[in-house]
PDB file of N, CA and C in Angstrom:
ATOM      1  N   UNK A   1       0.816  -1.191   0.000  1.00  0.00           N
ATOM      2  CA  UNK A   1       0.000   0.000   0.000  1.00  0.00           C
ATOM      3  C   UNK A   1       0.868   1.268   0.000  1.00  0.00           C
ATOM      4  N   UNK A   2       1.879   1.744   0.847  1.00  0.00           N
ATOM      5  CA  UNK A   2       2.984   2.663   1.296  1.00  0.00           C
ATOM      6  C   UNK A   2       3.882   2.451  -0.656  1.00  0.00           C
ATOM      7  N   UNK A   3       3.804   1.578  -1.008  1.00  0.00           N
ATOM      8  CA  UNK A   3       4.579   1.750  -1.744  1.00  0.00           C
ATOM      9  C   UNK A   3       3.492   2.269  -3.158  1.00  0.00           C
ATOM     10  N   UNK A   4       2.624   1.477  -3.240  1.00  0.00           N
ATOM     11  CA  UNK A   4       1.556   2.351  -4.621  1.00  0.00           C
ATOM     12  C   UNK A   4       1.494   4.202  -4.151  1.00  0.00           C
ATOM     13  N   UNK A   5       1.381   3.959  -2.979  1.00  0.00           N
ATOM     14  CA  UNK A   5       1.170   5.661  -2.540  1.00  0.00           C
ATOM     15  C   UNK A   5       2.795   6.501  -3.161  1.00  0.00           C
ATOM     16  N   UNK A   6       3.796   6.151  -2.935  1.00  0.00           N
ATOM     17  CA  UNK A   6       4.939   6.639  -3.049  1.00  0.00           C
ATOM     18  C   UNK A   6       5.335   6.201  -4.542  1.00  0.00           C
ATOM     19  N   UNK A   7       4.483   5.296  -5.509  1.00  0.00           N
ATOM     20  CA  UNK A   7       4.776   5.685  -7.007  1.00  0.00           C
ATOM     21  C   UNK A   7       3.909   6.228  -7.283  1.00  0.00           C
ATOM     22  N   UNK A   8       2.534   6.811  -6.883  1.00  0.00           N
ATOM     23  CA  UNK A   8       1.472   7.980  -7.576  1.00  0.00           C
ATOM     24  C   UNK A   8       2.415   9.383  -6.926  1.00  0.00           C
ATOM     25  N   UNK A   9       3.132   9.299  -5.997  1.00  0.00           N
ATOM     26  CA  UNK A   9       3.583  11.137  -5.863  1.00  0.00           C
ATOM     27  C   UNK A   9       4.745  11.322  -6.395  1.00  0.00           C
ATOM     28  N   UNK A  10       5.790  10.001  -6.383  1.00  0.00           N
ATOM     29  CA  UNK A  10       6.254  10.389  -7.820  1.00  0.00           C
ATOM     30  C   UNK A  10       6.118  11.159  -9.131  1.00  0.00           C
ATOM     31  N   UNK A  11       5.260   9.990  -9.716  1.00  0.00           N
ATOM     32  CA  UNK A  11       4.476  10.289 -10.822  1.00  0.00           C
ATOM     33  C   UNK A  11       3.757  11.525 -10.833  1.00  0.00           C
ATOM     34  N   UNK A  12       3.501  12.367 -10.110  1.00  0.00           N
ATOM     35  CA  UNK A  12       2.488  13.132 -10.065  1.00  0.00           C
ATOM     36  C   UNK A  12       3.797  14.589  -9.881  1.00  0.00           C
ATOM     37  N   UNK A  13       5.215  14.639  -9.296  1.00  0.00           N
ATOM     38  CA  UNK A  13       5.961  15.111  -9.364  1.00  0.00           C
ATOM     39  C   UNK A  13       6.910  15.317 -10.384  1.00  0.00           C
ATOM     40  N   UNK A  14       6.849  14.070 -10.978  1.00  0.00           N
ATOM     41  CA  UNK A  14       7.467  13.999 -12.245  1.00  0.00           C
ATOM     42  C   UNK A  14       6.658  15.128 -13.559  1.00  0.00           C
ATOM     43  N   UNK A  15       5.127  14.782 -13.313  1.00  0.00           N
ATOM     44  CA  UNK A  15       4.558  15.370 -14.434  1.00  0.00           C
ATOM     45  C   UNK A  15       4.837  17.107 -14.067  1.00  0.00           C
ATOM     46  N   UNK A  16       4.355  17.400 -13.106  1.00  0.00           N
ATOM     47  CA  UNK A  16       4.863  18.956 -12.611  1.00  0.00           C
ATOM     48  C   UNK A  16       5.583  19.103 -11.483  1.00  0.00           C
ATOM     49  N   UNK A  17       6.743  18.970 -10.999  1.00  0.00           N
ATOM     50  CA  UNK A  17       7.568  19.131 -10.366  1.00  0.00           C
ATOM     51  C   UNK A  17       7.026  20.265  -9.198  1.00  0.00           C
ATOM     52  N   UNK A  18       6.641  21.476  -9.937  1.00  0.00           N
ATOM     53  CA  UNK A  18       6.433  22.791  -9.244  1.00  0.00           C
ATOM     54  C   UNK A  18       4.994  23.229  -9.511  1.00  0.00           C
ATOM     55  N   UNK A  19       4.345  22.260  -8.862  1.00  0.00           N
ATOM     56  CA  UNK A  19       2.545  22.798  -9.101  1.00  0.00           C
ATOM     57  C   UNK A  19       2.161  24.187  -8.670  1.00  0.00           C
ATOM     58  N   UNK A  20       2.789  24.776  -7.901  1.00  0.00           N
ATOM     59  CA  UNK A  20       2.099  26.105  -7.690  1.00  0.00           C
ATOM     60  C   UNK A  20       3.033  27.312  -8.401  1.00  0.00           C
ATOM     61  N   UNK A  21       3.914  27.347  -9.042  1.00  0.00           N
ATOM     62  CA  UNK A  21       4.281  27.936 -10.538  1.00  0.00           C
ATOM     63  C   UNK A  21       3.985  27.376 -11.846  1.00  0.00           C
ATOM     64  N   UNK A  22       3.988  28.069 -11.879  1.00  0.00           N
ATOM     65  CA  UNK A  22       3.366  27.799 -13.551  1.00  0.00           C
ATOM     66  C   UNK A  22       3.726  28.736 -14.492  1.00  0.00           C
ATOM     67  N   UNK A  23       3.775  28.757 -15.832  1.00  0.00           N
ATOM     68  CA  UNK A  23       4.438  29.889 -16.819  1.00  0.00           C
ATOM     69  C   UNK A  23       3.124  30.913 -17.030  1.00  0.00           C
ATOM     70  N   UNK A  24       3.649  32.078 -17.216  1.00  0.00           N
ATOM     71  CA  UNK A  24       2.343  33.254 -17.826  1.00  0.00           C
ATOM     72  C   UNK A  24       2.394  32.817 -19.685  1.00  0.00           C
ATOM     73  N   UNK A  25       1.215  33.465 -20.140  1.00  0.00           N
ATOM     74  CA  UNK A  25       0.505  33.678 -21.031  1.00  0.00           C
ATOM     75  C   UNK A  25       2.154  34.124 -21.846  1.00  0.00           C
ATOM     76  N   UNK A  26       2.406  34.841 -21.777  1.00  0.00           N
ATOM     77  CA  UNK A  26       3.349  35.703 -22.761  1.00  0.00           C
ATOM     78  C   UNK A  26       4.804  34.195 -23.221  1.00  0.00           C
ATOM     79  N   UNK A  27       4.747  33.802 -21.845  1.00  0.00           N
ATOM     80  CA  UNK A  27       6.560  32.833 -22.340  1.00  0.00           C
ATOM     81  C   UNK A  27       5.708  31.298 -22.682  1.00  0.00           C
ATOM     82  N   UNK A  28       4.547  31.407 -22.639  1.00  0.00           N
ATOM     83  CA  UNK A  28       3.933  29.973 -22.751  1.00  0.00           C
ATOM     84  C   UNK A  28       3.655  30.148 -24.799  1.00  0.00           C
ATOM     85  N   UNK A  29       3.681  31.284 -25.124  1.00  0.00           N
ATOM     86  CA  UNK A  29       3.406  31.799 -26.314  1.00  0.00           C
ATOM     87  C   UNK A  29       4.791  31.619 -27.108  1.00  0.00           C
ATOM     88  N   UNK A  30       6.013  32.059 -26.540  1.00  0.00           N
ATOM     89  CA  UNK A  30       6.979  32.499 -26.895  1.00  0.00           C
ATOM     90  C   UNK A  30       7.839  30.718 -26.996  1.00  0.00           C
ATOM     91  N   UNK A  31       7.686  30.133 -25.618  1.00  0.00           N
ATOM     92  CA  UNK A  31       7.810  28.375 -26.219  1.00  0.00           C
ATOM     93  C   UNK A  31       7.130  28.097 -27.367  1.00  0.00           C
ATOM     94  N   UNK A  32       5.968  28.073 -27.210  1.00  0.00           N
ATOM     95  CA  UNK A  32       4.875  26.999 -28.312  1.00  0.00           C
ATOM     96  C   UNK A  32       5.893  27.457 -29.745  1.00  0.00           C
ATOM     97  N   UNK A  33       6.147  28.758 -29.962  1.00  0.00           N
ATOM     98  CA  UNK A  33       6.666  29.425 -31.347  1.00  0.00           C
ATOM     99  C   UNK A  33       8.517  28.678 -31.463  1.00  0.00           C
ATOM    100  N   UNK A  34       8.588  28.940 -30.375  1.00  0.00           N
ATOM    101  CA  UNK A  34      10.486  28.461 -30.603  1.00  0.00           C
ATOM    102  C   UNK A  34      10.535  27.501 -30.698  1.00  0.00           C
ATOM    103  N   UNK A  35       9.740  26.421 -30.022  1.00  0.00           N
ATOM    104  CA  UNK A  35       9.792  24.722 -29.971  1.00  0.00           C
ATOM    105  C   UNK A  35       9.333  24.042 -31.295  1.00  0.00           C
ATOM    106  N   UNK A  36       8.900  25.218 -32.725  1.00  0.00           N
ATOM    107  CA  UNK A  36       8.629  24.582 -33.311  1.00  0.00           C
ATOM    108  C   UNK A  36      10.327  25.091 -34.931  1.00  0.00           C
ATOM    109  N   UNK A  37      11.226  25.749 -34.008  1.00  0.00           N
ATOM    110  CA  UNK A  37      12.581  26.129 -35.027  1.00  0.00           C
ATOM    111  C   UNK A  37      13.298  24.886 -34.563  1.00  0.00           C
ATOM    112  N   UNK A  38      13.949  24.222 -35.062  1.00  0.00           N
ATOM    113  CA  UNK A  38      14.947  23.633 -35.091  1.00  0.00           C
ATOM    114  C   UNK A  38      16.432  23.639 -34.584  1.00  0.00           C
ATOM    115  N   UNK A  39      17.014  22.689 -33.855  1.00  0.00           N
ATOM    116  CA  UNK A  39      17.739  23.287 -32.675  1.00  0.00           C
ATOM    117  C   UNK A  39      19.070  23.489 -33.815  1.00  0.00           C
ATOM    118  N   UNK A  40      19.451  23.390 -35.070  1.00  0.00           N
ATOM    119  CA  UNK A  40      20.497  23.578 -35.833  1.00  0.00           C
ATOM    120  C   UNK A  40      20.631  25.047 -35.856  1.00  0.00           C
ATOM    121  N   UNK A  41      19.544  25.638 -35.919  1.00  0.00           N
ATOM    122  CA  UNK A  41      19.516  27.323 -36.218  1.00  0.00           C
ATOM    123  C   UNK A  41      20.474  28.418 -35.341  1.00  0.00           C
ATOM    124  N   UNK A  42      20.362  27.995 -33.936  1.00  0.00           N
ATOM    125  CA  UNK A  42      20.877  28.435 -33.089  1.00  0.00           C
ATOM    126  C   UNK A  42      22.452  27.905 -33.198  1.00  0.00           C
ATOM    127  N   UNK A  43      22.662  26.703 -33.571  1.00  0.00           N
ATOM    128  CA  UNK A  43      23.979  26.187 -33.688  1.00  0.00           C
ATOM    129  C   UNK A  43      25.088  26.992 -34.838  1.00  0.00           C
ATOM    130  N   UNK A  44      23.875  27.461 -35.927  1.00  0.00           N
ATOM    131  CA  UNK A  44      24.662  28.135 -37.235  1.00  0.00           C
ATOM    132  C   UNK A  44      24.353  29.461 -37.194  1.00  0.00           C
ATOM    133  N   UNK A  45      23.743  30.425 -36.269  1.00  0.00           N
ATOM    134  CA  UNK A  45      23.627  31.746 -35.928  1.00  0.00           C
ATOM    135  C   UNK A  45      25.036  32.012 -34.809  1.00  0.00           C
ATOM    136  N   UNK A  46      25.416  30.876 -34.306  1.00  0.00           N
ATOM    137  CA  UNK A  46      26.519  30.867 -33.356  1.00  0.00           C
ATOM    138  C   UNK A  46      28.146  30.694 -34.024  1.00  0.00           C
ATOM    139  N   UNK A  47      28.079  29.856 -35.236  1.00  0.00           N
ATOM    140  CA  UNK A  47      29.211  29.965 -35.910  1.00  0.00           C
ATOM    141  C   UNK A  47      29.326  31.267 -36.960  1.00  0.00           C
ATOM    142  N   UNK A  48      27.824  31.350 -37.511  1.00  0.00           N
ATOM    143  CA  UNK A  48      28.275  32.955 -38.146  1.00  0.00           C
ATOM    144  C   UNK A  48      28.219  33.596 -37.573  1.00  0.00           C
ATOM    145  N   UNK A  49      28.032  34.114 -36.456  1.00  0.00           N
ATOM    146  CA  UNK A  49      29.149  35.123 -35.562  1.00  0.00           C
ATOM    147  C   UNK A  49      30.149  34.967 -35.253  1.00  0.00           C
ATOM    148  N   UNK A  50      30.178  34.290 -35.139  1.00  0.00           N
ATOM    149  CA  UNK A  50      31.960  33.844 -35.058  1.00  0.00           C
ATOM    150  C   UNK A  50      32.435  34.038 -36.455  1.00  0.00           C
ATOM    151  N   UNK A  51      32.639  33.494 -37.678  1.00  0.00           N
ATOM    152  CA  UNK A  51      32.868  33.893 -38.903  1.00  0.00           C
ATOM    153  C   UNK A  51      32.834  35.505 -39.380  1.00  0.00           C
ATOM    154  N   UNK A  52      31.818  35.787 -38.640  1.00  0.00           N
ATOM    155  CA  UNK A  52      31.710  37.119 -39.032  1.00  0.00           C
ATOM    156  C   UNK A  52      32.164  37.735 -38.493  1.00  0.00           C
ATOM    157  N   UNK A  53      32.758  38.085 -36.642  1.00  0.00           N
ATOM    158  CA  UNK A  53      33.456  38.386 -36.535  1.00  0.00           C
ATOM    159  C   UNK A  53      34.813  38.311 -36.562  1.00  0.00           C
ATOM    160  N   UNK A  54      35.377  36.837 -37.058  1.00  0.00           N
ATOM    161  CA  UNK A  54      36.745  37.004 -37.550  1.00  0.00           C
ATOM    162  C   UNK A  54      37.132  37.784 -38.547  1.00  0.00           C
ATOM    163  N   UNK A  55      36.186  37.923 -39.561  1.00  0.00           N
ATOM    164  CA  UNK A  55      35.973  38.713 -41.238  1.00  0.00           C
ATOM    165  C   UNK A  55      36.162  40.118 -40.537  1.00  0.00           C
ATOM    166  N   UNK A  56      35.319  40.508 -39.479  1.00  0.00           N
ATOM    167  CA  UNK A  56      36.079  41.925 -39.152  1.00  0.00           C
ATOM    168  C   UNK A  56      36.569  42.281 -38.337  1.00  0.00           C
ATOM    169  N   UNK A  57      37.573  41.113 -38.109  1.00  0.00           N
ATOM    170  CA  UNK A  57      38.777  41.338 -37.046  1.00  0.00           C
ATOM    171  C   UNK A  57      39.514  41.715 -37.999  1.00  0.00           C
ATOM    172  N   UNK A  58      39.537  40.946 -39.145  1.00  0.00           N
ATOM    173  CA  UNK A  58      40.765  40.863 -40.770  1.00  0.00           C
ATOM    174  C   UNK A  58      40.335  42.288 -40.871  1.00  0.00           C
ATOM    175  N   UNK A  59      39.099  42.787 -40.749  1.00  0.00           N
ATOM    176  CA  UNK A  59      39.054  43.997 -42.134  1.00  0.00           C
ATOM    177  C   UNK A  59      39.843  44.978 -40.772  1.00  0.00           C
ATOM    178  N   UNK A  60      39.920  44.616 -39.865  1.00  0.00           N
ATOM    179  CA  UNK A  60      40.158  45.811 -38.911  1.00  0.00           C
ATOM    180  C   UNK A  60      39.427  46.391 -38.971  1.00  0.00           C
ATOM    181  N   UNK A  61      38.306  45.793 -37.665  1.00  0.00           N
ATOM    182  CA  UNK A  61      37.473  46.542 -37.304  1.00  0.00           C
ATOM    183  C   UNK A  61      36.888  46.089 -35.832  1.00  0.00           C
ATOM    184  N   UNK A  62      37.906  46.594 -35.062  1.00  0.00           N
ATOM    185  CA  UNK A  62      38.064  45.275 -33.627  1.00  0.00           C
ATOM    186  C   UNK A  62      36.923  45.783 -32.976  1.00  0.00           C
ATOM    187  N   UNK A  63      36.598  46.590 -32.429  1.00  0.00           N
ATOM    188  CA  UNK A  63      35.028  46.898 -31.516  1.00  0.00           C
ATOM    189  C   UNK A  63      33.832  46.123 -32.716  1.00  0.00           C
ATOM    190  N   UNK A  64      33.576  46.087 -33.733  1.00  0.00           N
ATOM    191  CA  UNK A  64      32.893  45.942 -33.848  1.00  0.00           C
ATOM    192  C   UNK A  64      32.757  44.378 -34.243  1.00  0.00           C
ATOM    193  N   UNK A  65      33.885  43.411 -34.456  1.00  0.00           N
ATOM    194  CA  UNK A  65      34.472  42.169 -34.573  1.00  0.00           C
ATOM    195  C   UNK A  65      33.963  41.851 -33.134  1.00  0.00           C
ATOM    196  N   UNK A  66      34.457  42.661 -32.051  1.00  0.00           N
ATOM    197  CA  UNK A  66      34.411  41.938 -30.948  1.00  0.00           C
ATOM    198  C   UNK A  66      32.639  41.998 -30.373  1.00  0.00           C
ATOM    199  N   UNK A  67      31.880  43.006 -31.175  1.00  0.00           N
ATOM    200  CA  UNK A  67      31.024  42.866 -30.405  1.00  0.00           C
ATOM    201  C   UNK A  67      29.722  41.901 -30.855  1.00  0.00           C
ATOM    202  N   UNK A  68      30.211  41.623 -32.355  1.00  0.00           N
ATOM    203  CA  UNK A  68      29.601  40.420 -32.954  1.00  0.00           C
ATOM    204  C   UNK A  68      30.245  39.322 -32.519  1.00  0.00           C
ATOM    205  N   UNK A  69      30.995  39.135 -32.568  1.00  0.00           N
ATOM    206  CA  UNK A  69      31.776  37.545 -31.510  1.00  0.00           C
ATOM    207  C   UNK A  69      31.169  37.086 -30.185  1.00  0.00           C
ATOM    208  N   UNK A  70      30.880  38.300 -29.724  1.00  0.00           N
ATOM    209  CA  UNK A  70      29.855  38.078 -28.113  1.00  0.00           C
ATOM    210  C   UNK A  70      29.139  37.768 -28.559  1.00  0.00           C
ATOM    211  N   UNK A  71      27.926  37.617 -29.661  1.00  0.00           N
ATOM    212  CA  UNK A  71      26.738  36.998 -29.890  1.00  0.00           C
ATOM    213  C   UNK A  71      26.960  34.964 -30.052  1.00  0.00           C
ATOM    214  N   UNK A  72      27.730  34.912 -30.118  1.00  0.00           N
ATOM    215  CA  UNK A  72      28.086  33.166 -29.813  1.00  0.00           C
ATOM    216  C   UNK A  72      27.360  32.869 -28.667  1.00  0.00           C
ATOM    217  N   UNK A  73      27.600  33.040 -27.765  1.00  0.00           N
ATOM    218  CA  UNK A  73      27.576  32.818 -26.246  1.00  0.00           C
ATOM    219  C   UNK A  73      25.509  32.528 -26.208  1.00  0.00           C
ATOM    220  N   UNK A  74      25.470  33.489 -26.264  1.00  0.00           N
ATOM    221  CA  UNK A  74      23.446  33.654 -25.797  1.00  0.00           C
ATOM    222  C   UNK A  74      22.866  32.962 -27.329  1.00  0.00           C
ATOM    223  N   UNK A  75      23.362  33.192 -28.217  1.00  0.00           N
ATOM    224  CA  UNK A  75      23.246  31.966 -29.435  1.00  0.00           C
ATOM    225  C   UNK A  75      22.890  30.630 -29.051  1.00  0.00           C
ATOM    226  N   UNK A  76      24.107  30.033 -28.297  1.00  0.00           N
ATOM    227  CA  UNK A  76      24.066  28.686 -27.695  1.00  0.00           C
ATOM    228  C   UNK A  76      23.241  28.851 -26.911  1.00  0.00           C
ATOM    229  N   UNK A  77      23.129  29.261 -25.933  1.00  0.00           N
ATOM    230  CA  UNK A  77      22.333  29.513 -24.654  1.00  0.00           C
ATOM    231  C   UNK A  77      20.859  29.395 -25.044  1.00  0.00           C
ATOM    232  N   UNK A  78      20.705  29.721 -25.848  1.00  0.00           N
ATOM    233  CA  UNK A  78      19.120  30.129 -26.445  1.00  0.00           C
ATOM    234  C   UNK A  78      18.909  28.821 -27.017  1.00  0.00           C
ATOM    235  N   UNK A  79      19.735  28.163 -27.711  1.00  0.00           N
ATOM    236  CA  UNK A  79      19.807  26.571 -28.232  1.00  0.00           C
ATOM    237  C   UNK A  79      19.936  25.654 -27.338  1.00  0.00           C
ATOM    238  N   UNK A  80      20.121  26.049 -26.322  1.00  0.00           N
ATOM    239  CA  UNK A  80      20.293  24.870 -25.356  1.00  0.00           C
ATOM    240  C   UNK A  80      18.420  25.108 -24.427  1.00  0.00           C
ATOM    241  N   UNK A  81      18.504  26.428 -24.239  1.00  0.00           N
ATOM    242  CA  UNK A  81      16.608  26.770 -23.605  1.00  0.00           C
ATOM    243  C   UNK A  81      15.504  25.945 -25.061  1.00  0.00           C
ATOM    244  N   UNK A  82      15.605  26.110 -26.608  1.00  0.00           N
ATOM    245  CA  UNK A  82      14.777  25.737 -27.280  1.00  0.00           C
ATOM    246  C   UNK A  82      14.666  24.062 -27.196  1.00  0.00           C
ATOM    247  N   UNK A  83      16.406  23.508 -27.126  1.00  0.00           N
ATOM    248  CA  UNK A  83      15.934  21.804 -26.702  1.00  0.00           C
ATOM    249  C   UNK A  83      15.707  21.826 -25.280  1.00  0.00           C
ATOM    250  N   UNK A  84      15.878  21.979 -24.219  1.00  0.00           N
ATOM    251  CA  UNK A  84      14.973  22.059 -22.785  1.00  0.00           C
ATOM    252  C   UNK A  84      13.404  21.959 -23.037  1.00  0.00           C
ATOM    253  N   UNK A  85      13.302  23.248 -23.900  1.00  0.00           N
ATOM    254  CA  UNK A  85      11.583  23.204 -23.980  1.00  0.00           C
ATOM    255  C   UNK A  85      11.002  21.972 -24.938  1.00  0.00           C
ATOM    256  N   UNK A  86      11.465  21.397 -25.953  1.00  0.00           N
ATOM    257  CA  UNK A  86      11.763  20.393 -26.841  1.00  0.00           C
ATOM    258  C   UNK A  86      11.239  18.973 -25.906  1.00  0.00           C
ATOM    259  N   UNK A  87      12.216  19.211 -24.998  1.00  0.00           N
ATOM    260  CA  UNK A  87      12.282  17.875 -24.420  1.00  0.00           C
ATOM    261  C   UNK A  87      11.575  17.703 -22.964  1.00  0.00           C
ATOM    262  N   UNK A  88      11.288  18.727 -22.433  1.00  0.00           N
ATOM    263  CA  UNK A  88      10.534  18.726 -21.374  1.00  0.00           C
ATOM    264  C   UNK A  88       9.685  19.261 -21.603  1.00  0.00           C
ATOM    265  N   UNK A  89       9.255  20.013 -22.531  1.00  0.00           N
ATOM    266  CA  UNK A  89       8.011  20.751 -22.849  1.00  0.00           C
ATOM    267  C   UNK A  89       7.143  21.925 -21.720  1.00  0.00           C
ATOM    268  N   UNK A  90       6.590  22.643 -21.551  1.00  0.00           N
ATOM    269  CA  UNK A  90       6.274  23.811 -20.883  1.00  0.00           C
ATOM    270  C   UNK A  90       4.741  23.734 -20.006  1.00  0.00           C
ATOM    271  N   UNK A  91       4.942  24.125 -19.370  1.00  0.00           N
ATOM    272  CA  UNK A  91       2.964  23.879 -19.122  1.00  0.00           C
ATOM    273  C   UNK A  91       2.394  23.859 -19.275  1.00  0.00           C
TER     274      UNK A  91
END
């Protein structure tokens, strides 16, 4: 008995971990739309910044090389949040 009880709150933790949060209207919108791009996009928005800012490191043009090179970083980051939502899906 102790033990059916302790695989339904599992289970019931598993499905929502955090029952009394929940996502608003606006980022529940903003998943449904991203979860349906493809997680490559973010992977090749992350190397052409990088490409692109090496191209204007060459042309000499270092502030502005460097400040397209920082876009790598939240590129990935953003590719790693679209498979999260992918794979765990949102509320």
């Amino acid at each position: 008995m102790a033990t059916k009880m302790m695989e339904r709150k599992i289970k019931m933790t598993s499905m929502n971990p955090n029952p009394e949060h929940t996502e608003g209207p606006v980022a529940k919108a903003i998943e449904e739309q991203t979860a349906k791009l493809p997680s490559d996009i973010f992977l090749w928005a992350s190397l052409a910044s990088m490409g692109a800012s090496l191209t204007l490191k060459l042309l000499k043009k270092d502030h502005v090389a460097l400040f397209v090179g920082q876009w790598a970083a939240p590129f990935l980051l953003l590719g790693l949040y679209n498979k999260l939502v992918k794979l765990e899906g949102h509320d």
